[in-house]
Protein backbone atom coordinates (compact mmCIF):
# COMPACT_ATOMS: atom_id res chain seq x y z
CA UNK A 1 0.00 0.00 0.00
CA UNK A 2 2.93 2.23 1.10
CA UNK A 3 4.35 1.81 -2.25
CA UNK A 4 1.07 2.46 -3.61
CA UNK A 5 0.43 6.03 -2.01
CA UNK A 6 3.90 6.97 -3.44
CA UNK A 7 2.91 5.94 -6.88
CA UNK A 8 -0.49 8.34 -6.20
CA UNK A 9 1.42 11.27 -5.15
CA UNK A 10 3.70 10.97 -8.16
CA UNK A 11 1.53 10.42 -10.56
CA UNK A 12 2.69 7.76 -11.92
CA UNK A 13 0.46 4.61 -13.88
CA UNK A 14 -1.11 2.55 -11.63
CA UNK A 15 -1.39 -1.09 -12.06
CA UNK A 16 -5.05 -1.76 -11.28
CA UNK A 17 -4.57 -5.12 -10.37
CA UNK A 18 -1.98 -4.71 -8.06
CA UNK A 19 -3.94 -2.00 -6.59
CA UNK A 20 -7.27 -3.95 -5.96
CA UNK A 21 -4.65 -7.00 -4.53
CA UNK A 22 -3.12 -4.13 -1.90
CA UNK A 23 -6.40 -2.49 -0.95
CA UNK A 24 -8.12 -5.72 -0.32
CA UNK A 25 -4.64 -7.66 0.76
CA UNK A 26 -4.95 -4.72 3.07
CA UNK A 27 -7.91 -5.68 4.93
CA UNK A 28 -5.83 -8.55 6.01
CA UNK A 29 -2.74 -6.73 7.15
CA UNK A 30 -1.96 -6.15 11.37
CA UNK A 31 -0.26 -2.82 11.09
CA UNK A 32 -1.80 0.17 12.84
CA UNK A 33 -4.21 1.71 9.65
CA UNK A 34 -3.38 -0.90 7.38
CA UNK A 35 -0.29 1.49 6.73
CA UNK A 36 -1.83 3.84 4.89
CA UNK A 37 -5.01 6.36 6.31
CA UNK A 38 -8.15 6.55 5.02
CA UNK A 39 -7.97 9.73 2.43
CA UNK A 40 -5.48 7.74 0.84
CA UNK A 41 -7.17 3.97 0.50
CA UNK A 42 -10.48 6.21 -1.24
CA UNK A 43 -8.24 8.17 -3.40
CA UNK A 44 -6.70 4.49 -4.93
CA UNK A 45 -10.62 3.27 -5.13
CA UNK A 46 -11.56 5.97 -6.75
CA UNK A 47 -8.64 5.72 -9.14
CA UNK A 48 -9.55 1.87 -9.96
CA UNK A 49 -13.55 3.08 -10.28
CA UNK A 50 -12.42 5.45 -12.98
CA UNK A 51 -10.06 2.96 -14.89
CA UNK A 52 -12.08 1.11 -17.26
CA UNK A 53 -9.81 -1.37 -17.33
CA UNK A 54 -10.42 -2.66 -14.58
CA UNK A 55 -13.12 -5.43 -13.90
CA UNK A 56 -16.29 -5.50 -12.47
CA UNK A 57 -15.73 -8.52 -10.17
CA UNK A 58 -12.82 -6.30 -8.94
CA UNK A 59 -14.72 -3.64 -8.44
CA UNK A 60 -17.70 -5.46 -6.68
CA UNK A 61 -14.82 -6.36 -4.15
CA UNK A 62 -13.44 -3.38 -3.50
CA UNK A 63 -16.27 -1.41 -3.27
CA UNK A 64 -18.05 -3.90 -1.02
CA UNK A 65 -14.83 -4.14 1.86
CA UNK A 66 -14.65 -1.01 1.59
CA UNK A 67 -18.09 0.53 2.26
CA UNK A 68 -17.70 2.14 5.39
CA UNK A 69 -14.77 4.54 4.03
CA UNK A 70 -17.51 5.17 0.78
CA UNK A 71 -20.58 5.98 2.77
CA UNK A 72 -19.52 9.04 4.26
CA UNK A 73 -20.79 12.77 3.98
CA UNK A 74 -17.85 13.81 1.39
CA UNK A 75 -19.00 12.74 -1.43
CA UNK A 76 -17.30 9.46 -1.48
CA UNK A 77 -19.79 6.80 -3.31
CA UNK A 78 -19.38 3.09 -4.09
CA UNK A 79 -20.22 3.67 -7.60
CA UNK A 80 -20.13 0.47 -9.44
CA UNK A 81 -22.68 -0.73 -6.51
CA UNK A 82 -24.62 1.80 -6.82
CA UNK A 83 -25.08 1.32 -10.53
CA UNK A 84 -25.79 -1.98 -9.75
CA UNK A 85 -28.47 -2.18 -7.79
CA UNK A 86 -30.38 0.64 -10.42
CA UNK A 87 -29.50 -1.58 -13.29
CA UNK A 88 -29.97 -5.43 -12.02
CA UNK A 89 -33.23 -6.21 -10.16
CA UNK A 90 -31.95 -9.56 -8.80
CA UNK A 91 -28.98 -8.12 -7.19
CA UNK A 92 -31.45 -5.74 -5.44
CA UNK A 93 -33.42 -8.32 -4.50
CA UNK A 94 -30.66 -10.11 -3.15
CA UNK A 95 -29.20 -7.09 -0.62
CA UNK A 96 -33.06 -6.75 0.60
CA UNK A 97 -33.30 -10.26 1.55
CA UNK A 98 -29.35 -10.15 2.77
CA UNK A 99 -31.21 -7.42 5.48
CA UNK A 100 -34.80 -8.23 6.05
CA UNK A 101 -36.68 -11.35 7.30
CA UNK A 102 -39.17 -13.13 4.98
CA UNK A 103 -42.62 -11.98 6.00
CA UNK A 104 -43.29 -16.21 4.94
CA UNK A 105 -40.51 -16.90 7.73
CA UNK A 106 -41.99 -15.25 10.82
CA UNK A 107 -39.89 -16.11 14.01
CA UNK A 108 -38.73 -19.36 12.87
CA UNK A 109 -35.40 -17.68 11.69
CA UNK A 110 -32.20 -18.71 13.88
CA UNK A 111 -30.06 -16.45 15.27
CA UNK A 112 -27.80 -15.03 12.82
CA UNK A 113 -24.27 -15.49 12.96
CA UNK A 114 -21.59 -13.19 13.44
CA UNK A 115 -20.53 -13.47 9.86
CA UNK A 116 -23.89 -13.04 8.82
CA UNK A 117 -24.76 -9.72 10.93
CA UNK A 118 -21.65 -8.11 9.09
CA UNK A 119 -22.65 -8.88 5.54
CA UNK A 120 -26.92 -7.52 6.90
CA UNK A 121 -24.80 -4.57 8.39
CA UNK A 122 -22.67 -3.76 4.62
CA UNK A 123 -25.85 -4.77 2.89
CA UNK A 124 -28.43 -1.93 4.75
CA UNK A 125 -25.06 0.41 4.73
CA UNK A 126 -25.44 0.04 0.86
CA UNK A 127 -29.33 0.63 0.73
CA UNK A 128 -29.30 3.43 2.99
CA UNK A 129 -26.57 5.41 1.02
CA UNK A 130 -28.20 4.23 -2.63
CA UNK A 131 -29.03 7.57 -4.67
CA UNK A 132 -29.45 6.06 -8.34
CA UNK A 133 -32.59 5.39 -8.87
CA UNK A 134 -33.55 2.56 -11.51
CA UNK A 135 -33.64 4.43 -14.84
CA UNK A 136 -31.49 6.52 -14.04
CA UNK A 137 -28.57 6.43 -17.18
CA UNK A 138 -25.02 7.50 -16.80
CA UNK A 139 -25.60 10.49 -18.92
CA UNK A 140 -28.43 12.13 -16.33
CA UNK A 141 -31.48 10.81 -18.79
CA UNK A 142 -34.18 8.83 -17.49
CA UNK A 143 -35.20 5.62 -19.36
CA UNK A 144 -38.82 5.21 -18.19
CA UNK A 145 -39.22 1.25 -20.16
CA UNK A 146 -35.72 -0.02 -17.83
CA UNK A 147 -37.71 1.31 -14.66
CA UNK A 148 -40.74 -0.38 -15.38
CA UNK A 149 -39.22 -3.61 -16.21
CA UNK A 150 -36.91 -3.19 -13.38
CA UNK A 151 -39.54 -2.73 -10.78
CA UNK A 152 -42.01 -5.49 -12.50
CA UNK A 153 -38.76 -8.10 -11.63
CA UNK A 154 -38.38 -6.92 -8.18
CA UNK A 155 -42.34 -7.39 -7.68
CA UNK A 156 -42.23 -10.57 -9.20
CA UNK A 157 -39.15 -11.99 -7.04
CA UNK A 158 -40.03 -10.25 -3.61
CA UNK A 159 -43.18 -11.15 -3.54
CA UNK A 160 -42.36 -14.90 -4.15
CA UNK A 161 -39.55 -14.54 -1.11
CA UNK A 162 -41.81 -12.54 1.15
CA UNK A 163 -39.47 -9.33 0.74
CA UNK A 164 -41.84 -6.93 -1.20
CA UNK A 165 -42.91 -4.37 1.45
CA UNK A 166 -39.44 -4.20 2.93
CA UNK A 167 -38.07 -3.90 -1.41
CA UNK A 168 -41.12 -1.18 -1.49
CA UNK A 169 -39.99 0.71 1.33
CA UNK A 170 -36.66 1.02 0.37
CA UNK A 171 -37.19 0.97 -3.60
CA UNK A 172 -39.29 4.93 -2.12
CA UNK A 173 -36.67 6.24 -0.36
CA UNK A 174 -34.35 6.37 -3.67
CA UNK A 175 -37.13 7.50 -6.14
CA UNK A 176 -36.34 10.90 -4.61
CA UNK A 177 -33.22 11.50 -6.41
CA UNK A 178 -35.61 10.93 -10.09
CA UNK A 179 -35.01 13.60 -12.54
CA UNK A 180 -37.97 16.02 -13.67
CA UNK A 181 -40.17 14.85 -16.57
CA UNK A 182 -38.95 16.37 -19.59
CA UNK A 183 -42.76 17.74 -19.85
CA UNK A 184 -41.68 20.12 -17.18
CA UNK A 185 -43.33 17.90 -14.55
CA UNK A 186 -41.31 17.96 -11.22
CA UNK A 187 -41.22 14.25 -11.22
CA UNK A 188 -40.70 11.83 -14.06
CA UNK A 189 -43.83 10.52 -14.82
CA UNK A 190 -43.02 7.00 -15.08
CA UNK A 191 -42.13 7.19 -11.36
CA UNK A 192 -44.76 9.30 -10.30
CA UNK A 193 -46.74 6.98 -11.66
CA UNK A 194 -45.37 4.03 -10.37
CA UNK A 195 -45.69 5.75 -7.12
CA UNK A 196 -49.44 6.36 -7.04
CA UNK A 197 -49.93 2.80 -8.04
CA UNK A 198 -52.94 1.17 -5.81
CA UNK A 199 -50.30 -1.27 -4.11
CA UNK A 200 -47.72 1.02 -3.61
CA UNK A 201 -48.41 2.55 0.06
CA UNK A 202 -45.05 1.11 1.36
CA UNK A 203 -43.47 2.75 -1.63
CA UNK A 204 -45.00 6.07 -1.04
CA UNK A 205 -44.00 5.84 2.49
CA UNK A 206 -40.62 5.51 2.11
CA UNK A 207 -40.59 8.26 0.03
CA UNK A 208 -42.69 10.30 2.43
CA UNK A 209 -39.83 9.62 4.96
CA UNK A 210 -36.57 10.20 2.54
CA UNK A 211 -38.29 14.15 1.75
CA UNK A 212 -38.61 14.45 5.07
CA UNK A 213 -35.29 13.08 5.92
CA UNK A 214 -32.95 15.06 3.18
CA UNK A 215 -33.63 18.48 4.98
CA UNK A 216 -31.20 16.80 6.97
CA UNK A 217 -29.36 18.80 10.09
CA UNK A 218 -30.41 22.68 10.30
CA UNK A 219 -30.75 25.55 12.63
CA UNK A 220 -34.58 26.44 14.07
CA UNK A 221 -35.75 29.44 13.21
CA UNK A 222 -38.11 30.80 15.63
CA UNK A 223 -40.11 32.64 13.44
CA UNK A 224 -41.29 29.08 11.76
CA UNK A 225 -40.77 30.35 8.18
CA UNK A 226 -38.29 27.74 6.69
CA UNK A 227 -40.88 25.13 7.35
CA UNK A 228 -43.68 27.40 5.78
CA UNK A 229 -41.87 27.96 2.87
CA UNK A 230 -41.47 23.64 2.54
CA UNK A 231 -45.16 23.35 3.31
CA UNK A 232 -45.79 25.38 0.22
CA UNK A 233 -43.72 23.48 -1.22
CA UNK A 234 -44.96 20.19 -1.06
CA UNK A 235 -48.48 21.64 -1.26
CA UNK A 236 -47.56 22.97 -4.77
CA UNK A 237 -45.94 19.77 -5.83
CA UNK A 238 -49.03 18.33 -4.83
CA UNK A 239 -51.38 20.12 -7.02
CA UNK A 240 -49.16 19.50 -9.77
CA UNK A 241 -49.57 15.53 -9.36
CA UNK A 242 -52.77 15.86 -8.87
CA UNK A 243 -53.79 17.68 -12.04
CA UNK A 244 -51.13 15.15 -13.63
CA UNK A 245 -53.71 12.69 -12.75
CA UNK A 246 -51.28 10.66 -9.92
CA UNK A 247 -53.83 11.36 -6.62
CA UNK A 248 -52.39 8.74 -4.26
CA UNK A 249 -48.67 10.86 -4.96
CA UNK A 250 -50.83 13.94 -4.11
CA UNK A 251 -52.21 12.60 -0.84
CA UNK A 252 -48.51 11.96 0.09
CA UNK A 253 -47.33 14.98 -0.81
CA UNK A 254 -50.32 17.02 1.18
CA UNK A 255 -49.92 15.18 4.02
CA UNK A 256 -46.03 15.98 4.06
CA UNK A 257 -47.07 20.12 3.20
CA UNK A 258 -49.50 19.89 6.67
CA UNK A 259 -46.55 18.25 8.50
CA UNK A 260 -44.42 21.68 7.92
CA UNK A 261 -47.37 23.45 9.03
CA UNK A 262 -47.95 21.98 11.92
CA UNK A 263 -44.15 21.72 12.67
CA UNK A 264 -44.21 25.81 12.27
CA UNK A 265 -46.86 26.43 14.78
CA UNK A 266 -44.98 23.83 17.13
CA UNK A 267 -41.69 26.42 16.45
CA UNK A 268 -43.36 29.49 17.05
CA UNK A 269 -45.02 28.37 20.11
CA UNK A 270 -42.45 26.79 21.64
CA UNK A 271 -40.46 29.96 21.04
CA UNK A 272 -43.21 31.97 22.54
CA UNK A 273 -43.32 30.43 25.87
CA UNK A 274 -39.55 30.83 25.95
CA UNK A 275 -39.91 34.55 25.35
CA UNK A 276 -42.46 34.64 28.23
């Protein structure tokens, strides 16, 4: 690894597969930090993920030992793992049931083992840091037929393995990084769509909860107005899916806007009894 930081700072070609053997050959290794910190172990991952030469098996490998140092706040992503779990349905469906228990299991599941909690705990690591959703093309464009067909598999194969609320819940939280329609539509419609489907109230949930969730950390205003200005927000996003035709979406989204209200009055009261 030493000899690979060296190579990083100088510039100098990197064999990929001598890389992936150090950084996973590293996992293995008793020296205090593997010998080499953190910055320096993403900086050679994200050197192989931009080599094309190097292969996805490889990649898989890395990117999977390596998840905690990828699933961080700097903008560090596992990128071939993200890509596929948008792109292959069955791998998806594989890291949900890797998490969740089979609603056809019950409590007749063992207790895992230790070997098995670490893979669960990579596995919801991955999910919970996943922002491509299906469709979603290198280029930024949306292909609308590769989502449907995506999502049809994952129905089909989670609902045979008693996975498809927990695939649902999790399949919502992503669908909030889709691109607009190019109608103009804040959504694309084959999500929205997909969304407001009749048997899709675990997927609109976990959407619910990722809009709510990506206002992330932020300072309370007492004055209330930040969440004002998000319940008009949602409210207006809900009258556009609504006149789009998707009224399940707008229920979602209206029942989000009311939740800012509501939130606001809780601000500016609390505040007020402070003052007095």
């Amino acid at each position: 690894i030493t000899c690979l930081e060296r190579m990083l700072h100088s510039k100098r070609a990197i064999d990929p597969q001598q890389c992936v053997r150090a950084l996973l050959g590293a996992l293995k290794s008793s020296e205090p930090n593997h010998a080499m910190d953190s910055y320096h172990m993403v900086q050679l991952i994200k050197h192989l993920q931009s080599d094309s030469a190097v292969s996805d098996d490889d990649l898989f490998r890395v990117e999977w030992a390596y998840l905690p140092l990828l699933n961080q706040l700097d903008g560090n992503k596992p990128v071939y793992l993200q890509r596929k779990l948008a792109n292959e349905p069955n791998f998806f469906c594989e890291v949900i049931q890797l998490i969740y228990l089979s609603d056809k299991q019950g409590d007749k599941a063992g207790e895992p083992s230790e070997e098995q909690r670490a893979i669960a705990t990579n596995a919801h690591r991955l999910l919970r840091e996943w922002t491509r959703p299906p469709g979603l093309k290198d280029d930024g464009t949306f292909d609308s037929e590769h989502f449907k067909g995506w999502l049809q598999r994952v129905r089909e194969v989670c609902t045979e393995s008693g996975h498809l609320n927990a695939a649902l819940l999790n399949i919502g939280k992503t669908l909030i990084y889709s691109p607009p329609d190019v109608d103009g539509l804040w959504i694309n419609r084959a999500v929205a769509d997909a969304l407001n489907n009749r048997y899709s109230e675990e997927m609109r949930d976990g959407f619910r909860t990722a809009l709510y969730n990506s206002r992330g950390v932020h300072t309370v205003d007492p004055s209330g107005k930040p969440e004002r200005n998000l319940a008009e927000k949602y409210e207006k996003r809900a009258e556009e899916a609504e006149n789009a035709g998707f009224h399940r979406l707008a229920v979602t989204l209206r029942g989000l806007s009311e939740g800012y209200i509501k939130e606001a009055e809780r601000v500016r009261s609390d505040f007020g009894k402070d003052e007095n």
